[in-house]
Protein backbone atom coordinates (compact mmCIF):
# COMPACT_ATOMS: atom_id res chain seq x y z
CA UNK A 1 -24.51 11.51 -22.43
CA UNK A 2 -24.27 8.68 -24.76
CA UNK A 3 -22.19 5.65 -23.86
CA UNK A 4 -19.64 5.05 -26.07
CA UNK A 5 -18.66 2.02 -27.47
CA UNK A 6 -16.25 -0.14 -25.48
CA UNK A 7 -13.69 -2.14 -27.18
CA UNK A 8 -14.39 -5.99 -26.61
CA UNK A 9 -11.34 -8.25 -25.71
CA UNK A 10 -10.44 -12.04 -25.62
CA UNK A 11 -10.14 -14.30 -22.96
CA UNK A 12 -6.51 -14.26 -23.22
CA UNK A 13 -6.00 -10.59 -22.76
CA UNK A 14 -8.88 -10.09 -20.12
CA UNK A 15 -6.48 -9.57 -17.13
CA UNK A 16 -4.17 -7.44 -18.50
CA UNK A 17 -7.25 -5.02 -19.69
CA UNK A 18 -8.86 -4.88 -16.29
CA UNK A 19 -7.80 -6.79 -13.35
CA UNK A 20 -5.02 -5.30 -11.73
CA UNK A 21 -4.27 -8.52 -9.68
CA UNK A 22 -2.19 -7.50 -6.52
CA UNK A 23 1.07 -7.65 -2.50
CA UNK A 24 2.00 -6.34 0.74
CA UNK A 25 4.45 -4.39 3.27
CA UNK A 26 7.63 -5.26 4.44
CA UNK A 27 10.82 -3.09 4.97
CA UNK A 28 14.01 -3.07 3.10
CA UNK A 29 16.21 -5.42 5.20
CA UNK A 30 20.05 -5.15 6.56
CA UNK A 31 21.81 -2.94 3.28
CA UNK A 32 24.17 -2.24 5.41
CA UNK A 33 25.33 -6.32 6.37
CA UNK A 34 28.19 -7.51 3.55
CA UNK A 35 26.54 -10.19 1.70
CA UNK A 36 27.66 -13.22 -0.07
CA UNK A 37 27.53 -12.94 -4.00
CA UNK A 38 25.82 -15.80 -5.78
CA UNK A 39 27.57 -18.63 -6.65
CA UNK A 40 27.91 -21.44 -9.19
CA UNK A 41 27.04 -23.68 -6.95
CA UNK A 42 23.38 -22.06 -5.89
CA UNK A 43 22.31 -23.90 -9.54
CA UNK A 44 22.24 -27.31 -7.65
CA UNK A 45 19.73 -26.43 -6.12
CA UNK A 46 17.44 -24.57 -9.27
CA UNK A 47 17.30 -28.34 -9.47
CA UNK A 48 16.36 -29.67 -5.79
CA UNK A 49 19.45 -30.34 -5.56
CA UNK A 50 19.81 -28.86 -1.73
CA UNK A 51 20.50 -25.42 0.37
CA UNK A 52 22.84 -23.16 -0.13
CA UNK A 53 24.10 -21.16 2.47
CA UNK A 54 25.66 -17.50 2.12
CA UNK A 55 27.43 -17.60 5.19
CA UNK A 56 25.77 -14.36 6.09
CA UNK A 57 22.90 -13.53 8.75
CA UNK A 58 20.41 -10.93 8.69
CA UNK A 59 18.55 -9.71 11.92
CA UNK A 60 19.79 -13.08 13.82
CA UNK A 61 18.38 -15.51 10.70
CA UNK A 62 20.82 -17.12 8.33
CA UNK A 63 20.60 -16.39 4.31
CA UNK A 64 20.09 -18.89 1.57
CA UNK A 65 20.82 -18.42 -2.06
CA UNK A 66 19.13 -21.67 -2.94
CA UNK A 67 16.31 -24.06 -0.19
CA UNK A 68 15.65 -27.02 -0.48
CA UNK A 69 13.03 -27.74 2.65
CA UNK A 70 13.79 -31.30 2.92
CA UNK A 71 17.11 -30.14 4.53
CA UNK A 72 15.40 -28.53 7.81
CA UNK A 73 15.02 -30.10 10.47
CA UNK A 74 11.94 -31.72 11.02
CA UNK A 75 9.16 -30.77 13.20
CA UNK A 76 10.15 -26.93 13.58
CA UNK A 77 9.41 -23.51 12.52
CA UNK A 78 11.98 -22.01 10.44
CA UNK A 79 13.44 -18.62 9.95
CA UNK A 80 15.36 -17.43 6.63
CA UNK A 81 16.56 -15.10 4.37
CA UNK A 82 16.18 -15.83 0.63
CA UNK A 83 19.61 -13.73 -0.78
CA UNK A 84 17.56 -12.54 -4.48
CA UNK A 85 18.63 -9.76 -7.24
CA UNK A 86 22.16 -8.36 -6.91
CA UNK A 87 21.89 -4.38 -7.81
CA UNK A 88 24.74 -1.90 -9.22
CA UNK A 89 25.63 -1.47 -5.64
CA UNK A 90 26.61 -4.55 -5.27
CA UNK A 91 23.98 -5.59 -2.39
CA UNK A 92 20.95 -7.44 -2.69
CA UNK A 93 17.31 -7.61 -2.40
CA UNK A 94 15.88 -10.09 0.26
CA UNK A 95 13.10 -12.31 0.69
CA UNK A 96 11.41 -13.35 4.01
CA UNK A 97 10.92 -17.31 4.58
CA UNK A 98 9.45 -19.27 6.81
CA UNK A 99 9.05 -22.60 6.68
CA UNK A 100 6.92 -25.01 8.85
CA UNK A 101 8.78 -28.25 8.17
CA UNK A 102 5.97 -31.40 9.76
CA UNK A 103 7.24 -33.93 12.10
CA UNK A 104 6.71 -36.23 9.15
CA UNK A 105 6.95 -36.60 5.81
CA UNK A 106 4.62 -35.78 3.66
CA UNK A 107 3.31 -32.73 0.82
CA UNK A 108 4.51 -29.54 0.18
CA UNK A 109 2.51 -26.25 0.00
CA UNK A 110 4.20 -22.89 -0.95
CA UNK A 111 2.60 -19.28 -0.14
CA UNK A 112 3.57 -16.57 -1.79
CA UNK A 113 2.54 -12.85 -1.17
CA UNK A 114 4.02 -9.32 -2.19
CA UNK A 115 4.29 -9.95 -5.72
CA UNK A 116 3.06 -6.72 -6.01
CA UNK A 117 3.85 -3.56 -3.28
CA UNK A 118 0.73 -2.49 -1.85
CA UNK A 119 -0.98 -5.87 -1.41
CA UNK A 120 -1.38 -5.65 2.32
CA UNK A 121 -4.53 -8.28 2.72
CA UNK A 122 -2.87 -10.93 0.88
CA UNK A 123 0.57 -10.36 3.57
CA UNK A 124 -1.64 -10.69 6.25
CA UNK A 125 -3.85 -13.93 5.58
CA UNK A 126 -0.26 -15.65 4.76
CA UNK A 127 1.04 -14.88 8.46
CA UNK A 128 -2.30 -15.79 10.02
CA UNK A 129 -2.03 -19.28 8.28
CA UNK A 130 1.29 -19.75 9.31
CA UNK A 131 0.78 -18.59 12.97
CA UNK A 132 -2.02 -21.61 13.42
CA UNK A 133 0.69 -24.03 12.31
CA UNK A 134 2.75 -26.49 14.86
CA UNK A 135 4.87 -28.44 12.98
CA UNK A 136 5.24 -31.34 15.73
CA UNK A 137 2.13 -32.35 14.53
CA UNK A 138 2.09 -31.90 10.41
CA UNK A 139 3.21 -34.61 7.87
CA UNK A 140 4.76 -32.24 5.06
CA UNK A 141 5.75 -28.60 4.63
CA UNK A 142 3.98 -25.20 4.42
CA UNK A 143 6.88 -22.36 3.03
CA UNK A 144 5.69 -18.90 2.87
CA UNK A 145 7.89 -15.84 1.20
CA UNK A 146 5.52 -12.86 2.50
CA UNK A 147 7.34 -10.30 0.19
CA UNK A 148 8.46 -11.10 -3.23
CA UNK A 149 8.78 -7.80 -4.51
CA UNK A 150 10.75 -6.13 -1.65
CA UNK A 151 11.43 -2.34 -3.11
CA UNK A 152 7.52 -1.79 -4.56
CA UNK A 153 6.73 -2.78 -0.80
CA UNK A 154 9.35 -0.56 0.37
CA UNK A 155 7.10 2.32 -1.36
CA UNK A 156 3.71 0.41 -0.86
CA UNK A 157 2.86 0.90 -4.65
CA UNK A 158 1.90 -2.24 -6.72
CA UNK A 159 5.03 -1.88 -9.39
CA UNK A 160 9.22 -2.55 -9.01
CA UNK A 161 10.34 0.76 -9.19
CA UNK A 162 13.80 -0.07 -11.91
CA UNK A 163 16.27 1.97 -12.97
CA UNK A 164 19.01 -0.40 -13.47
CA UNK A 165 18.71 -0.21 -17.60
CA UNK A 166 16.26 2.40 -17.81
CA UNK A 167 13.57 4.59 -15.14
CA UNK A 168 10.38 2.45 -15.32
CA UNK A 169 8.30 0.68 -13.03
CA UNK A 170 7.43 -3.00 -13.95
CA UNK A 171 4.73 -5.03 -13.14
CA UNK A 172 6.47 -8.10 -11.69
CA UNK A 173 3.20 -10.34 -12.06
CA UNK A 174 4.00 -9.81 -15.78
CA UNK A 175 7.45 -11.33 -15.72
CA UNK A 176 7.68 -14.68 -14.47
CA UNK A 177 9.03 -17.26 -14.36
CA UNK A 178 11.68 -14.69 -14.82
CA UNK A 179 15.21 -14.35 -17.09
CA UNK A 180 18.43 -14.35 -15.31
CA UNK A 181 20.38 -12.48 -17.40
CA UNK A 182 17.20 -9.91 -17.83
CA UNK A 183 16.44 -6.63 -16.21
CA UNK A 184 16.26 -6.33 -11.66
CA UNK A 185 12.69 -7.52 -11.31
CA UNK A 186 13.47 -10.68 -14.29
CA UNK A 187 16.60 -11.76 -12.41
CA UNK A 188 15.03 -11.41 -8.99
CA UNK A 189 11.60 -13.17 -10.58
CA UNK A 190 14.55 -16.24 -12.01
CA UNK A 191 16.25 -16.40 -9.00
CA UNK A 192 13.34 -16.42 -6.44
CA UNK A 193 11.32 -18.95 -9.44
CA UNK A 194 14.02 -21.44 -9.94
CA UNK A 195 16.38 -21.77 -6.42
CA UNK A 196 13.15 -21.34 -4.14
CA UNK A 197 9.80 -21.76 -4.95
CA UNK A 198 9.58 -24.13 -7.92
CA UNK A 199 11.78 -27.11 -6.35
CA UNK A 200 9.87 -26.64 -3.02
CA UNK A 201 6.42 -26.89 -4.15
CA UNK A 202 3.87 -29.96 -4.70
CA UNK A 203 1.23 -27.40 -4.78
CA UNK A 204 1.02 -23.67 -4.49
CA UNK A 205 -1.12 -20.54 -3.68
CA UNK A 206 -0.02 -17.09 -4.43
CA UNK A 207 -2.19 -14.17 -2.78
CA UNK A 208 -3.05 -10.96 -4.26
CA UNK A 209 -5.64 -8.31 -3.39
CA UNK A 210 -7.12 -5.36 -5.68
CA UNK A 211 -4.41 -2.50 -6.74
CA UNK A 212 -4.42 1.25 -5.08
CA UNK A 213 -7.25 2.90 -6.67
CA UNK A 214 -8.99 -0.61 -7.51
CA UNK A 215 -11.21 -2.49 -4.76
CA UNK A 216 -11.87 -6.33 -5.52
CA UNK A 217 -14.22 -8.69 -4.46
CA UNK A 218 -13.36 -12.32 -2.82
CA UNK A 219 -12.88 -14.81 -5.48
CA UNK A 220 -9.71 -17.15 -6.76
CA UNK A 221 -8.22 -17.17 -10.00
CA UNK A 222 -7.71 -20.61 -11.29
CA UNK A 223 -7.84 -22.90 -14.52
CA UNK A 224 -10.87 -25.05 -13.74
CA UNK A 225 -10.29 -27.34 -16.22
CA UNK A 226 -6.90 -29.08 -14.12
CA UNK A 227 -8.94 -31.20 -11.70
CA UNK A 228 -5.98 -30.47 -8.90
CA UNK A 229 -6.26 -26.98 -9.61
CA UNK A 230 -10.41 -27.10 -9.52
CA UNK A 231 -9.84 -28.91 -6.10
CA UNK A 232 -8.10 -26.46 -4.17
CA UNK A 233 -10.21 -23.13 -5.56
CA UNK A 234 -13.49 -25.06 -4.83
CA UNK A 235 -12.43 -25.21 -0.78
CA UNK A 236 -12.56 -21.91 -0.45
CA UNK A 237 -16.35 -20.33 1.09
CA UNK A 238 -15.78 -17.34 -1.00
CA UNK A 239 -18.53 -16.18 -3.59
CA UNK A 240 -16.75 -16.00 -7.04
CA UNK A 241 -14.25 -17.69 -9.21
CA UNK A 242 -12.62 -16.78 -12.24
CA UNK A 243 -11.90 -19.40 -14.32
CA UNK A 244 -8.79 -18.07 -16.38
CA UNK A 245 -6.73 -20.62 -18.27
CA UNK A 246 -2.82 -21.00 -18.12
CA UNK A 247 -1.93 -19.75 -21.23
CA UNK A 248 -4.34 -16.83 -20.99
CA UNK A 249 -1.73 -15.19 -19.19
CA UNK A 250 1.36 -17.40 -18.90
CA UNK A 251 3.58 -14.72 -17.13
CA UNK A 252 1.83 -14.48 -14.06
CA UNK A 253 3.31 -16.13 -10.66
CA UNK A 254 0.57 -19.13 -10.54
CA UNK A 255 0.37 -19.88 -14.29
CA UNK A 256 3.97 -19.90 -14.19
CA UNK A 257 3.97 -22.45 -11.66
CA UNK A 258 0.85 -24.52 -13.61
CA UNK A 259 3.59 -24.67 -16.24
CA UNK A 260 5.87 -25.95 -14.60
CA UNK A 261 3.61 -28.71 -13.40
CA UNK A 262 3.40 -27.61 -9.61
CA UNK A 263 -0.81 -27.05 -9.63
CA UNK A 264 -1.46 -23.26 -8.29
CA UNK A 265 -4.34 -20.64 -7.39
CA UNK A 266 -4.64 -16.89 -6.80
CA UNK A 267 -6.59 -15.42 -4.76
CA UNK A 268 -7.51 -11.98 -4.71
CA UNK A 269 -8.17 -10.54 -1.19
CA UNK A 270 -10.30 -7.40 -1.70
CA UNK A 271 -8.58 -3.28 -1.38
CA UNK A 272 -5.33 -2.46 -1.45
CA UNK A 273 -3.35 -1.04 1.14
CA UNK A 274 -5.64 -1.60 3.85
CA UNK A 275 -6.19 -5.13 6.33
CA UNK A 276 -10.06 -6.60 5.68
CA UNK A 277 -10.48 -8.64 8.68
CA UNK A 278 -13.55 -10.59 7.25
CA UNK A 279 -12.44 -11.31 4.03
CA UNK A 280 -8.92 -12.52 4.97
CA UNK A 281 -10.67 -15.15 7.44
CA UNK A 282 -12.29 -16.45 4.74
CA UNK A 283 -9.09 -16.81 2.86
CA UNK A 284 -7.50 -18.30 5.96
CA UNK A 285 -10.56 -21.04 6.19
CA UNK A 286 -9.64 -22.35 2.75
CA UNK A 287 -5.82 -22.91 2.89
CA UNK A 288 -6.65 -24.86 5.67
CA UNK A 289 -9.19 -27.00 4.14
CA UNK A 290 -6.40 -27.09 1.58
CA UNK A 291 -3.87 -28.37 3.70
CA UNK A 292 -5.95 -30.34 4.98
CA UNK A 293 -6.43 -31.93 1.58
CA UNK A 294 -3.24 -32.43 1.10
CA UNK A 295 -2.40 -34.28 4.25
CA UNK A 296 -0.29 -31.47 5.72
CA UNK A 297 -2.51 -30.88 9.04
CA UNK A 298 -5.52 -32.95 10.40
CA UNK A 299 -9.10 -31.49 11.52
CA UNK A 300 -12.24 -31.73 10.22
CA UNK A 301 -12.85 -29.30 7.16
CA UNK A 302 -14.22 -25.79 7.41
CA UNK A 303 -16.43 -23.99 5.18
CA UNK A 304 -15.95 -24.44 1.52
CA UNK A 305 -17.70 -23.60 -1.67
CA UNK A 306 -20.51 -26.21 -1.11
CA UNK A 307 -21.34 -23.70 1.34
CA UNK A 308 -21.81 -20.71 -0.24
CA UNK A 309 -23.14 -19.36 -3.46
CA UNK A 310 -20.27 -19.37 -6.42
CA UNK A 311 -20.65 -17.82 -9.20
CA UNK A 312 -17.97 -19.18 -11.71
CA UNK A 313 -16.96 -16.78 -14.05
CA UNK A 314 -15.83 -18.03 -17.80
CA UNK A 315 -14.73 -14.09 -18.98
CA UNK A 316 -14.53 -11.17 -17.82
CA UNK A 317 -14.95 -7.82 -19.07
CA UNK A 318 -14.01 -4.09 -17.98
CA UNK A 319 -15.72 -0.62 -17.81
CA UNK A 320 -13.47 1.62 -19.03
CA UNK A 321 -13.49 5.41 -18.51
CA UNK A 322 -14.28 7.47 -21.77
CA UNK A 323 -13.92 10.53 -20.08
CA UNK A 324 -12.85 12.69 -17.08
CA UNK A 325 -14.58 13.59 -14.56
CA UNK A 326 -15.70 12.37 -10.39
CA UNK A 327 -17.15 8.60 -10.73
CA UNK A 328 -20.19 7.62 -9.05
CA UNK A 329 -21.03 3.84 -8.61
CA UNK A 330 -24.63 2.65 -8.83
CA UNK A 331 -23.42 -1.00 -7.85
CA UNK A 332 -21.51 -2.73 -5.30
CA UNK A 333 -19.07 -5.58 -5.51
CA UNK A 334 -20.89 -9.02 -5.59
CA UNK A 335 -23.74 -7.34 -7.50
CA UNK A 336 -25.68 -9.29 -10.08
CA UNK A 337 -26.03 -6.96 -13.02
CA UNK A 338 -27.47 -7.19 -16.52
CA UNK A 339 -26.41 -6.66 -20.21
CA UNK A 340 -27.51 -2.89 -20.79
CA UNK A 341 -27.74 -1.86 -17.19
CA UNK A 342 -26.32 1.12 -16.53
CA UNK A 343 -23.69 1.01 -13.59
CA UNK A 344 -22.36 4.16 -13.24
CA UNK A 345 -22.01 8.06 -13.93
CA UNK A 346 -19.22 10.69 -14.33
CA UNK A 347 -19.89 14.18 -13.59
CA UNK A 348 -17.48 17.47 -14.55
CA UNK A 349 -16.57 19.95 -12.39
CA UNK A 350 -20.01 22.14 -12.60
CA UNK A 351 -21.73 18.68 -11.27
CA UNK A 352 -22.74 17.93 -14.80
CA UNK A 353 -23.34 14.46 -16.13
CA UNK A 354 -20.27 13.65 -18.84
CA UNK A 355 -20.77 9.72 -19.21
CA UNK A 356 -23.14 7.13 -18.65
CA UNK A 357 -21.19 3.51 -18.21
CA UNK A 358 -23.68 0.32 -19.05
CA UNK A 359 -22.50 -2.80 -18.44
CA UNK A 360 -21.73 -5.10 -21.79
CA UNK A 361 -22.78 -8.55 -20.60
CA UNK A 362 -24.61 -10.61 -17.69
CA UNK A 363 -22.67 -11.43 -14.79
CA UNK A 364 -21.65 -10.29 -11.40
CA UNK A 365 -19.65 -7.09 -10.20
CA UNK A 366 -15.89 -8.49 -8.93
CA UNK A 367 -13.81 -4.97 -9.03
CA UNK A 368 -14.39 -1.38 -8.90
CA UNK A 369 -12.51 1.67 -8.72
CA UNK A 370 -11.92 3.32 -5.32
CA UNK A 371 -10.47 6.74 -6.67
CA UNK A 372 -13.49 9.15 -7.40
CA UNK A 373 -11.92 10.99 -10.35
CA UNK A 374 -10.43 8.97 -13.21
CA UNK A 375 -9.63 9.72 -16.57
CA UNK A 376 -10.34 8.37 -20.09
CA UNK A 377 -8.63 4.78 -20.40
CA UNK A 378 -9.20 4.40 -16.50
CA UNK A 379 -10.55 0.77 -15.35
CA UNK A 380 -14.03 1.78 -13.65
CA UNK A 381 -15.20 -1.92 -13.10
CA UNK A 382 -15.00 -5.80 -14.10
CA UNK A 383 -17.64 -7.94 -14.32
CA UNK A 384 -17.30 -11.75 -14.61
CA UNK A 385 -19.59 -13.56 -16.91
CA UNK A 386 -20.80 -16.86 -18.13
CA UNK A 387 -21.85 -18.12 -21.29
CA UNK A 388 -22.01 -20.30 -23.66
CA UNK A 389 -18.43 -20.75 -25.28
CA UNK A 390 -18.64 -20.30 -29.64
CA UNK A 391 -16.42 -22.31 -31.57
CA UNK A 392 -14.44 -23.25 -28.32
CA UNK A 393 -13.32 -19.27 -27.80
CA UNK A 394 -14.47 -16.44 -25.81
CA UNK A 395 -15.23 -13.88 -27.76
CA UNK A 396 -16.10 -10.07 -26.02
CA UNK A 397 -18.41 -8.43 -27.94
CA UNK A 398 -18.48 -4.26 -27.76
């Protein structure tokens, strides 16, 4: 059958038409222990101005409604509970922290994970970082929150299930840096933005992985054109980068970090829902050469992008499904493919061919879909691309 056309978007809008940038698995913690509510005073700290404690503990660690890392003690590994969004019942959503506070003085690096609820790769490569620190012998601080968005983990599904205005499930990778007097997932996006990640963070990575459904490759996400930005994304030994700038899509976590002037990353750490072993190490190799860079830890430098093959991405484009029907690939991830080549067919129930999917552009294959029946409007695959840039703006051309 015929390919139909597929519409072409702009650079701006590529993410939101295709990648489905993605979290990871932690339970819902302690409902049952009164908490604190927030206070006046938690806004000092929005503005580094120091910690705030509830007065509460959860599991044996004490709760914060505001951090400020510079008063932990030094040279230790530190436990915490981040108090975040109050609901209707009048308890709250938590977030996991640990912080390795250094010996010394020095940088600080924030790691972020769970943004989204069935990120389970990017969960994992945070804890293995942190697991191969010893803070007797760092100059700085690494803080890690492992699980952002606590009740889309709590159903392993990428969205924040809300129903405190309305039923709908938001995307909370579309919402920072949040709006305090906004919806559950804004206020908890605010609250987790302003009192603990933004005044504890000289630079900062946030880890994602494809969504359920959606396999990605290894590559970053990162605006190229801030040279402290370029720096960290080029120390990773992974084979692709996406150079997407800040305002392309301002809402997510690291743009929304960019913006406030704290330089930030993504990385996307293949399938959902599952642990890849190899790809997370490869992840874990570059936020230590990374903190390394900054000073944090000492050691000579692993693998970075000098040592593998990168192919830097300007655009992106996606495959999208025109009809229904069981998908079958004819590429891989990491594939080199070619403007006209066709990359995949969709078959009806009586094994006949519906659709015929060709990609649009040269470039490589960085996502496909894992589910083998989709539906019209259904991301099939995204494919990064270089070219020449007209009139200073990407254009995608159907």
């Amino acid at each position: 059958m015929a390919d139909k056309p597929q519409k072409g978007i702009k650079r701006r809008d590529l993410i939101k038409a295709s990648i489905t940038t993605v979290g990871a698995a932690t339970a819902l913690s302690a409902n049952t222990i009164p908490v604190a509510a927030q206070t006046s005073s938690s806004t000092e700290a929005a503005s580094g101005k120091g910690t705030v404690y509830t007065g509460e503990t959860i599991q044996g660690k004490k709760v914060v409604s505001a951090l400020d890392v510079n008063d932990l003690e030094p040279g230790r590994r530190h436990q915490l509970y981040f108090q975040g969004v109050q609901m209707r019942t009048g308890e709250h959503w938590y977030v996991s922290v640990i912080a390795a506070r250094g010996a010394n003085p020095g940088k600080r690096v924030v790691l972020t994970s769970g943004v989204h609820g069935d990120e389970m790769s990017s969960v994992h490569t945070v804890m293995t970082v942190m697991n191969q620190l010893n803070p007797a012998q760092m100059s700085g601080t690494v803080m890690a929150v492992t699980d952002i968005s606590r009740p889309a983990m709590l159903a392993i599904q990428r969205k924040w299930p809300n129903s405190s205005r309305s039923i709908d499930l938001i995307d909370m990778n579309r919402v920072w840096p949040g709006n305090e007097s906004g919806t559950a997932p804004d206020r908890h996006a605010a609250l987790v933005f302003n009192r603990l990640l933004r005044p504890n963070a000289d630079a900062a990575i946030d880890f994602h992985t494809g969504t359920t459904g959606f396999e990605v490759s290894a590559f970053n996400i990162a605006d190229m054109d801030v040279p402290e930005v370029k720096a960290m994304a080029d120390l990773y030994p992974v084979s692709q980068i996406l150079d997407m700038p800040q305002h392309a899509f301002p809402t997510t976590l690291h743009n929304a970090l960019l913006a406030a002037g704290v330089p930030a990353i993504c990385p996307e750490v293949g399938a959902a829902r599952a642990l890849d072993l190899p790809m997370i190490a490869q992840f874990v190799e570059g936020t230590m050469n990374v903190l390394k860079q900054h000073g944090i830890i000492v050691g000579p430098m692993g693998r970075t992008g000098k040592e593998v093959r990168v192919f830097i991405g300007r655009g992106a484009v996606p495959i999208v499904a025109t009809e229904g029907g069981f998908l079958e690939h004819l590429v891989e991830l990491n594939d080199k493919v070619e403007a006209g080549q066709k990359i995949a067919i969709q078959r009806n129930s009586f094994g006949e061919v519906v659709a015929e999917y060709t990609s649009s552009v040269t470039g490589e294959i960085s996502g496909l879909r894992t589910d083998v029946m989709s539906e019209p409007g259904d991301n099939l695959a995204f494919i990064l691309f270089d070219k020449p840039v007209p009139n200073g703006e990407d254009t995608y051309q159907e």
